[in-house]
Protein backbone atom coordinates (compact mmCIF):
# COMPACT_ATOMS: atom_id res chain seq x y z
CA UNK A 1 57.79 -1.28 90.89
CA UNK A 2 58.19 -3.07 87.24
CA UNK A 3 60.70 -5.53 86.75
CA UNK A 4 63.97 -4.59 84.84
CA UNK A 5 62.93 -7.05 82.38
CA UNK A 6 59.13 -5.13 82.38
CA UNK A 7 60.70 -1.82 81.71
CA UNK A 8 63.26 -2.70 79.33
CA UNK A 9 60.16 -4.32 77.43
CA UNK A 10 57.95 -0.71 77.82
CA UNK A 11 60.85 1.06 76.43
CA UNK A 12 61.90 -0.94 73.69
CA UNK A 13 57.85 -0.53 72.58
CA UNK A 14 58.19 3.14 73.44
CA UNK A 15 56.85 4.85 70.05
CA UNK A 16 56.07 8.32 71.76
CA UNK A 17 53.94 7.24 74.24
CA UNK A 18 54.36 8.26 78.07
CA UNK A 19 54.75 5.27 80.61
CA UNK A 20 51.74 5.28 81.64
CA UNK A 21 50.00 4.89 78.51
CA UNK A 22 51.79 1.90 77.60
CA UNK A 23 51.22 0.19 80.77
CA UNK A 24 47.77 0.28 79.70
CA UNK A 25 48.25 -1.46 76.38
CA UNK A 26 46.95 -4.88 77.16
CA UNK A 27 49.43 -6.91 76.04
CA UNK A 28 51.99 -5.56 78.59
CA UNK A 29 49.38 -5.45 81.23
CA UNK A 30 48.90 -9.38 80.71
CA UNK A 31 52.75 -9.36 80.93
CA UNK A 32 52.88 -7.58 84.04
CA UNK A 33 49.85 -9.13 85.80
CA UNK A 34 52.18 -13.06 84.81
CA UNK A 35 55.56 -10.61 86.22
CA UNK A 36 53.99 -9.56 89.08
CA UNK A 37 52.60 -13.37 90.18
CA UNK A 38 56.38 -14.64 89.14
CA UNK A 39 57.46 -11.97 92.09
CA UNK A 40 55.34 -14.18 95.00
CA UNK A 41 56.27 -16.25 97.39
CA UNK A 42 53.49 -18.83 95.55
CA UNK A 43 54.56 -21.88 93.45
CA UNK A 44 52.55 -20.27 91.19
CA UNK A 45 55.69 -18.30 90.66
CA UNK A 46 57.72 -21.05 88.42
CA UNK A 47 55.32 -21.53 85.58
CA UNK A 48 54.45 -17.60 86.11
CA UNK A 49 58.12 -16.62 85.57
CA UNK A 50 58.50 -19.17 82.16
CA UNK A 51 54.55 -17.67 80.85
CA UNK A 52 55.76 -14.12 80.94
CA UNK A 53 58.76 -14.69 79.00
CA UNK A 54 56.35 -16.28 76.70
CA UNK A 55 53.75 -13.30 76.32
CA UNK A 56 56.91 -10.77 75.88
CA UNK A 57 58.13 -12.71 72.96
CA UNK A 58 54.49 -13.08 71.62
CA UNK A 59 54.47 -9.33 71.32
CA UNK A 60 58.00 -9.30 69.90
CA UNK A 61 57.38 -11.47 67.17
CA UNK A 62 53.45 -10.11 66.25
CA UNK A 63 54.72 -6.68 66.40
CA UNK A 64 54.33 -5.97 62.39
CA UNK A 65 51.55 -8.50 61.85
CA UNK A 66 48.65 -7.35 60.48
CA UNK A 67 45.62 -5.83 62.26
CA UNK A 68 43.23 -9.26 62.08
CA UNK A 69 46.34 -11.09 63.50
CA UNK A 70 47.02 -9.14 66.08
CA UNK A 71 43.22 -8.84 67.20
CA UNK A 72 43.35 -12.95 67.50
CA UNK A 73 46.38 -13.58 68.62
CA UNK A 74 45.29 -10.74 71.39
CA UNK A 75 42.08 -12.51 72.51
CA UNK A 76 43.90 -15.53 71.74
CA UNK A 77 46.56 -14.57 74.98
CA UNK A 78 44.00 -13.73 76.70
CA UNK A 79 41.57 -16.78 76.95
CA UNK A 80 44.60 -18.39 77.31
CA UNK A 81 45.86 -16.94 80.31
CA UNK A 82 43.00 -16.98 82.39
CA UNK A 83 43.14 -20.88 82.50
CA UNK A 84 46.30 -20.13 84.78
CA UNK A 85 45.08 -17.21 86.16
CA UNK A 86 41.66 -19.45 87.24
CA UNK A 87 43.82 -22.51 88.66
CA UNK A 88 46.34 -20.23 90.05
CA UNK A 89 43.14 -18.69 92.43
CA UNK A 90 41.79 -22.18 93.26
CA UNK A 91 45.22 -23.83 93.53
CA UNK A 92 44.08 -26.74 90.90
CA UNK A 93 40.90 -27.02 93.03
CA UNK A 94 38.45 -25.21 90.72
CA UNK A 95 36.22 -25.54 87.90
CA UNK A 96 38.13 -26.19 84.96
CA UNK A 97 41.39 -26.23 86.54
CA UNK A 98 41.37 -30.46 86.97
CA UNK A 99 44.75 -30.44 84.66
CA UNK A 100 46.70 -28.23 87.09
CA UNK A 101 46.33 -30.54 90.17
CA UNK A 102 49.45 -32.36 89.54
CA UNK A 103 51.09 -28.62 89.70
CA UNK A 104 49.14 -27.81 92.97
CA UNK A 105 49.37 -31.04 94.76
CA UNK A 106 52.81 -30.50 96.35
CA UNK A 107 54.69 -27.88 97.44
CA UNK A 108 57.97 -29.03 97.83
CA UNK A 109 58.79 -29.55 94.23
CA UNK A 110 62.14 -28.23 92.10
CA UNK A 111 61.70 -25.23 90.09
CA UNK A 112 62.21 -27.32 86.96
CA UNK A 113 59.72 -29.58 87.83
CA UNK A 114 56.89 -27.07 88.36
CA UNK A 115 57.96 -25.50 84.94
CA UNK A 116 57.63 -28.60 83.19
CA UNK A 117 53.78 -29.44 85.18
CA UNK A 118 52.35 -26.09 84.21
CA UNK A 119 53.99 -26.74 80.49
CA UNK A 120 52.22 -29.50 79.80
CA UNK A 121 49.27 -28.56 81.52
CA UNK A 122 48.73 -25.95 79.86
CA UNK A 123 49.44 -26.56 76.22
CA UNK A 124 48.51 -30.19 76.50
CA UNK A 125 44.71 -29.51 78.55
CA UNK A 126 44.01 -25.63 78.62
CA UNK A 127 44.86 -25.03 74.68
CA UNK A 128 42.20 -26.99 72.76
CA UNK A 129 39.95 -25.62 75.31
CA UNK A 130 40.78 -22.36 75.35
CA UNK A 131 40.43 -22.38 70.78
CA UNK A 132 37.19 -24.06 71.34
CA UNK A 133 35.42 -21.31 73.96
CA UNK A 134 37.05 -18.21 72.59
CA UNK A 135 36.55 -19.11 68.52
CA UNK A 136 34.39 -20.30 65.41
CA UNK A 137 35.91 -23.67 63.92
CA UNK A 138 35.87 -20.70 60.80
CA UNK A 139 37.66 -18.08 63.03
CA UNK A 140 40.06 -20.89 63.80
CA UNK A 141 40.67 -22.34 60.11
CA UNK A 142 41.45 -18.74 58.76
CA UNK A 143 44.09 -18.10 61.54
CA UNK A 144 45.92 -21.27 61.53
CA UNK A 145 49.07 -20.25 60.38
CA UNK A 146 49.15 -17.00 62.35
CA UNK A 147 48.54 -19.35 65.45
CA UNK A 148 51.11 -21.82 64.55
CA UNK A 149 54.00 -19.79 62.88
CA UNK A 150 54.46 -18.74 66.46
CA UNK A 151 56.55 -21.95 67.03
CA UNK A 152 59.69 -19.74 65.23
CA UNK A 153 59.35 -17.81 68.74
CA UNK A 154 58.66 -20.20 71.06
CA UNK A 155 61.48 -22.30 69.46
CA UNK A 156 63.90 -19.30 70.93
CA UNK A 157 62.30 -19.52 73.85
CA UNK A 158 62.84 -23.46 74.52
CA UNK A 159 66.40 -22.72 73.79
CA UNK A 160 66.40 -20.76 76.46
CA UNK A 161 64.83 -22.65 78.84
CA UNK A 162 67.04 -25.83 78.04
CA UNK A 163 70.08 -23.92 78.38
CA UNK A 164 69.04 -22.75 81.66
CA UNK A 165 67.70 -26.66 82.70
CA UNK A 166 70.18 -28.87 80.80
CA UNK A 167 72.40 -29.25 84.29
CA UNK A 168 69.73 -28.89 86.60
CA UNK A 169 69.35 -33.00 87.74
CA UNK A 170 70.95 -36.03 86.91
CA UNK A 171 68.57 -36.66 84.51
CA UNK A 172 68.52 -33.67 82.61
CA UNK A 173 72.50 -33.80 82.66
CA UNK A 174 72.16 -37.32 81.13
CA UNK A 175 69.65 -37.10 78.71
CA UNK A 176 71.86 -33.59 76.86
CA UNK A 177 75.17 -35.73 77.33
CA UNK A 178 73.70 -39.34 75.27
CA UNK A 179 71.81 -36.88 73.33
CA UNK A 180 75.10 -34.82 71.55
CA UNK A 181 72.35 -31.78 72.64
CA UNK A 182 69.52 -32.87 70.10
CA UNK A 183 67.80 -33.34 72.99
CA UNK A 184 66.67 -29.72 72.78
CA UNK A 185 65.52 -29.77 69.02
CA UNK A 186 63.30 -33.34 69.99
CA UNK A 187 61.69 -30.92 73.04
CA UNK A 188 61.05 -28.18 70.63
CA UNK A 189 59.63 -30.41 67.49
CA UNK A 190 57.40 -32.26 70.68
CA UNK A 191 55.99 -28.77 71.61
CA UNK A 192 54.81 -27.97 68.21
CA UNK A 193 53.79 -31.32 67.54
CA UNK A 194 51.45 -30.59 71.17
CA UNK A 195 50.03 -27.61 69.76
CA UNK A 196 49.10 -28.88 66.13
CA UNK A 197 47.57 -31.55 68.67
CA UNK A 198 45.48 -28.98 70.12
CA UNK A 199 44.52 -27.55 66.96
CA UNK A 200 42.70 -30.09 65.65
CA UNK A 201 41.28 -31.18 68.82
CA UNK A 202 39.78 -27.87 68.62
CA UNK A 203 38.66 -28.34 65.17
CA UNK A 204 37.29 -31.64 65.34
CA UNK A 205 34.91 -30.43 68.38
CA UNK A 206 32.35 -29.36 65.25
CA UNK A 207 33.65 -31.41 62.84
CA UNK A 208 34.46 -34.43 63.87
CA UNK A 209 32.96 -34.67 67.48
CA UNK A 210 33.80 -39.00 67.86
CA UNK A 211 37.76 -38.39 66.57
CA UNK A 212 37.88 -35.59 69.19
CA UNK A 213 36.65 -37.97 71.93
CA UNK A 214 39.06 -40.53 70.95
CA UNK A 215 41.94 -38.02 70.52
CA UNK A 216 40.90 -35.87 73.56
CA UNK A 217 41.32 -39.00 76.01
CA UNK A 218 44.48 -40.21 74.36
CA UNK A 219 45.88 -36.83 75.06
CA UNK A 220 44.32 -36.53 78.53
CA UNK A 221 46.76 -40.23 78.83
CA UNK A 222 49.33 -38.41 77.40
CA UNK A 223 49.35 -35.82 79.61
CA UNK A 224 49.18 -38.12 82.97
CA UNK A 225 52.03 -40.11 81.82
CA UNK A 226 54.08 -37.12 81.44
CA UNK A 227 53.08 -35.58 85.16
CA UNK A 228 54.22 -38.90 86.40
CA UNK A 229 57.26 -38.94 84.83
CA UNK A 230 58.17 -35.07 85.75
CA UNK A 231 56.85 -36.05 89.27
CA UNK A 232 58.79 -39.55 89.64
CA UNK A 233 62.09 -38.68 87.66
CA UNK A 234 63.20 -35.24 88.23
């Protein structure tokens, strides 16, 4: 049974194709496989729901790109993925899951803060590693902007998400109200600001191997600091 929000997406892509055949278009499989975790009783379910949302506005926003961008930005969502898919199976536990054990590690956590843990997990540990397995540093130089001019969607997205999270704690109440709201543009300029991040630790892996060490365990910091803070705070 597909989720309203699942078929709504297969018909709005509908171009002449039966049902069927468009369930088997990859991107909306990888949509459907992140829908149908979001529908267990797992906490894998939070970050699911939030990463689904994601891949349906990926294929909004690369529907008239050209073939080359599509073809990354499709292996691209794919590498990406199976990071979550992998730590989702192990529960944190696995092989090149270490980043999600903050996610894993409790199970009594608010949806907001298991949103925020697989958020930063995964943009601020999976990403770089994900660019660096799946593509050349040359692969990665010539799609640059296609990679990065997705912030215009995922800046949507955030907007949503905010909305949704603004009144969810004290904290989240207080930050929007001594804010005046610009609390949601700083969240969205700190995302990109992530991914660029994760860019050029990918980049620097051939390059510049000693600035990636140096930036990689800065980040790897980074990224502790702000599970603590989801953990501790909200």
């Amino acid at each position: 049974m597909l989720a309203p929000r699942l078929l709504f997406l297969l018909l709005f892509f509908n171009s002449g194709q039966s049902l069927t055949a468009q369930e088997n278009d990859p991107d909306i499989r990888l949509a459907m496989q992140l829908d149908s975790m979001a529908a267990t009783p797992d906490i894998h379910r939070h970050f699911a729901k939030i990463y689904s949302a994601s891949v349906i506005r990926s294929i909004q926003h690369y529907q008239e790109a050209s073939a080359s961008e599509q073809y990354f930005i499709r292996r691209f969502e794919y590498l990406f993925a199976g990071y979550f898919f992998r730590a989702a199976a192990s529960r944190g536990q696995g092989p090149g899951s270490e980043a999600w054990k903050a996610y894993f590690l409790d199970s009594t956590l608010s949806p907001l803060q298991y949103q925020l843990l697989g958020i930063n997990a995964h943009i601020n540990a999976d990403l770089s590693v994900a660019l660096i397995e799946g593509f050349s540093t040359e692969e990665l130089k010539t799609h640059k902007k296609t990679l990065l001019r997705f912030q215009a969607g995922l800046r949507k997205q955030f907007s949503l998400f905010y909305a949704e999270n603004r009144q969810a704690t004290p904290l989240t109440r207080l930050l929007h109200q001594l804010s005046f709201g610009l609390a949601r543009p700083y969240g969205t300029l700190m995302m990109y600001h992530w991914r660029k991040r994760q860019f050029r630790l990918a980049i620097w892996h051939t390059t510049r191997p000693e600035k990636e060490a140096r930036l990689k365990r800065k980040t790897a910091r980074h990224k502790e600091r702000i599970d603590r803070l989801i953990l501790r705070h909200l």
